[in-house]
Each structure stands twice: as C-alpha cells, then as structure tokens.
Protein backbone atom coordinates (compact mmCIF):
# COMPACT_ATOMS: atom_id res chain seq x y z
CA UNK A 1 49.30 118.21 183.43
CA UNK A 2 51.86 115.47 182.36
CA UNK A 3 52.60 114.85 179.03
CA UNK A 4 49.73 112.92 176.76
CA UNK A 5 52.47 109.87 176.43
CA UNK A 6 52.97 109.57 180.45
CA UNK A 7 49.48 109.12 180.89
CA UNK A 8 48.84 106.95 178.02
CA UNK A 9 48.67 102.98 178.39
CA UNK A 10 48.48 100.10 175.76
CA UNK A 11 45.91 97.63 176.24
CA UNK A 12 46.75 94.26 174.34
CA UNK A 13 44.03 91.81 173.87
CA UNK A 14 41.38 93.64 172.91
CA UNK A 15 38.54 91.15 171.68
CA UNK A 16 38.47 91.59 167.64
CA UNK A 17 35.03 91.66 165.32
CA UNK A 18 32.92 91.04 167.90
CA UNK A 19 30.97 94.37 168.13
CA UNK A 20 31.39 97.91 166.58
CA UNK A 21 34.47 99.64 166.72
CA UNK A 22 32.93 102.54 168.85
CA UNK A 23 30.95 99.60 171.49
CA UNK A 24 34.20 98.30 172.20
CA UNK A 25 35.43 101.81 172.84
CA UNK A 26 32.77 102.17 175.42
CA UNK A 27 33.44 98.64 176.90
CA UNK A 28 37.27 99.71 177.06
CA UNK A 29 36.41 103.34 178.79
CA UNK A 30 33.86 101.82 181.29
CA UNK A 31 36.60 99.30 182.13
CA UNK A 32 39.25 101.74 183.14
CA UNK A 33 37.10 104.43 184.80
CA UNK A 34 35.95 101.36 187.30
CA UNK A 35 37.79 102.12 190.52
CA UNK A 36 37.85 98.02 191.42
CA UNK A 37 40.32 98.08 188.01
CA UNK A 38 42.36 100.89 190.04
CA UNK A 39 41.00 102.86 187.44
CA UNK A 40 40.22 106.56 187.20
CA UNK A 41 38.95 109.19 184.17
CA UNK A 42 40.11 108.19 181.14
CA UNK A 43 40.27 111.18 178.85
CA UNK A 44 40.21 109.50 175.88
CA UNK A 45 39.97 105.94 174.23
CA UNK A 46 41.91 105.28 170.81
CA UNK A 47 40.46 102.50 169.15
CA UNK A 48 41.01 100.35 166.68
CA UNK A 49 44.56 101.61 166.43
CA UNK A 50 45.70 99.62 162.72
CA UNK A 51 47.34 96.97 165.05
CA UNK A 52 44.46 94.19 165.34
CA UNK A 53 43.34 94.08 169.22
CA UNK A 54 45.61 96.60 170.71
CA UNK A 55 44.26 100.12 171.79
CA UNK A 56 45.64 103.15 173.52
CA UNK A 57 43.86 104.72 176.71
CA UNK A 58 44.28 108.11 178.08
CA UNK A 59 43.92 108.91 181.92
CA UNK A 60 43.51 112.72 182.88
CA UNK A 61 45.88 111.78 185.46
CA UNK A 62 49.20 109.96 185.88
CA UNK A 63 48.93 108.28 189.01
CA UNK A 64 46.14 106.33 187.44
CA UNK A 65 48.55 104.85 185.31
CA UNK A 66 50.45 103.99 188.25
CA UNK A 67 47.57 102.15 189.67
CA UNK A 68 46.07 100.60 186.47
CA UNK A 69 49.74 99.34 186.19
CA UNK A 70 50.06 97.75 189.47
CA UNK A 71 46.95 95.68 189.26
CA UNK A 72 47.79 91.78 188.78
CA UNK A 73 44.83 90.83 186.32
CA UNK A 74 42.59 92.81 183.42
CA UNK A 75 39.28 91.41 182.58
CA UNK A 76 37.29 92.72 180.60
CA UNK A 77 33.75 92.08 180.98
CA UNK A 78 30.54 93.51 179.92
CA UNK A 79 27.22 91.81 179.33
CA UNK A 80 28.00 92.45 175.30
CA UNK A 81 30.87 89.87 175.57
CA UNK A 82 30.13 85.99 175.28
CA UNK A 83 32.89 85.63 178.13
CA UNK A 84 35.98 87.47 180.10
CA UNK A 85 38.61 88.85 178.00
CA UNK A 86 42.00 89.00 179.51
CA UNK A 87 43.95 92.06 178.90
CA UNK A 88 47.68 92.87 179.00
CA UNK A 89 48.55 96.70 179.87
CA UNK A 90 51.84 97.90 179.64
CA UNK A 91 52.74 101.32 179.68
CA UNK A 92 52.67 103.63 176.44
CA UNK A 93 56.71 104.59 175.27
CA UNK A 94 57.35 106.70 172.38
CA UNK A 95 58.30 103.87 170.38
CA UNK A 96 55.68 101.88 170.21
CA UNK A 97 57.04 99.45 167.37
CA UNK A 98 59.46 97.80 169.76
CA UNK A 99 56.08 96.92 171.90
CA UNK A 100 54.37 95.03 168.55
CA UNK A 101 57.46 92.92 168.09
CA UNK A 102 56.88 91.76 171.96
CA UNK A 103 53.60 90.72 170.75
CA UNK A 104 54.49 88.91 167.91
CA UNK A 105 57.03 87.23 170.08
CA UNK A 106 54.70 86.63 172.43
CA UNK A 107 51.20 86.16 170.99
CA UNK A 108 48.30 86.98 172.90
C-alpha cells in the first residue's frame, strides 16, 4: 500500500456554509467513488480542513489518483446543492502551504 500522501488529493472549491460539515463530506465521498469522475474507493474524506473550501481525499489506491487527476472537469453535484460546483484537484505534496499561496494567487 503506497504511502497515505501518494494517494491523497486536494480538492479546492469546496462549496462553504451551505450544509453540515459531515453532508458535505458525504457529497465529497459520493463524488469521488463515482466511476464517471474516474473515481474509485476513497478511504477517507478530511473535511473542513481550517482552510475555508479546500478538503483532502484519500483513495485506497494510487492509480485512482492517477485517474481522478487526468479528468478535464470536477462538478460537484448532488440534489442538496442549489447548482454545480466546480472543483479544482491537484495532487496532495507534503507541503501543502506552497498550494494555499496558489490559491490566494489565484482565487477560486
């Protein structure tokens, strides 16, 4: 099994105060288990994260990072949203900070 971090994306744009903290958990873990997201089992779901509308998913396996990687557009719908949500994944790296200051620079 590969290392927690190499399986491990970051999800930016993650809709804020619109339902409970564990709902959009569920929305998130639905979304990336859906093979039509080239998705696969998500072992876990770390949200909120103390950075406003990013979270952290988990796959059991690599390749499904790979795949939820290569796939042009995110969006995340669920009959609990008011609309589609787009959704930027990048992949996790130990140093995470350097990732927030791309967001600041670029704003969601």
């Amino acid at each position: 099994q590969a290392a927690k971090s190499t399986r491990t994306v970051v999800i930016a744009g993650v809709p804020d105060g619109l339902l409970q903290d564990d709902v959009m958990a569920d929305i998130l873990t639905i979304h990336f288990q859906m093979s039509r997201n080239n998705g696969g089992d998500v072992e876990e779901v770390v949200y909120p994260t103390g950075n406003k509308r990013v979270a952290f998913v988990t796959f059991e396996d690599q390749e499904v990072v790979e795949s939820v990687l290569k796939k042009d557009e995110h969006l995340l719908e669920d009959k609990r949203l008011s609309r589609h949500y787009p959704l930027t994944v990048t992949r996790y790296c130990d140093n995470v900070s350097s990732f927030l200051i791309y967001l600041i620079v670029l704003p969601l």
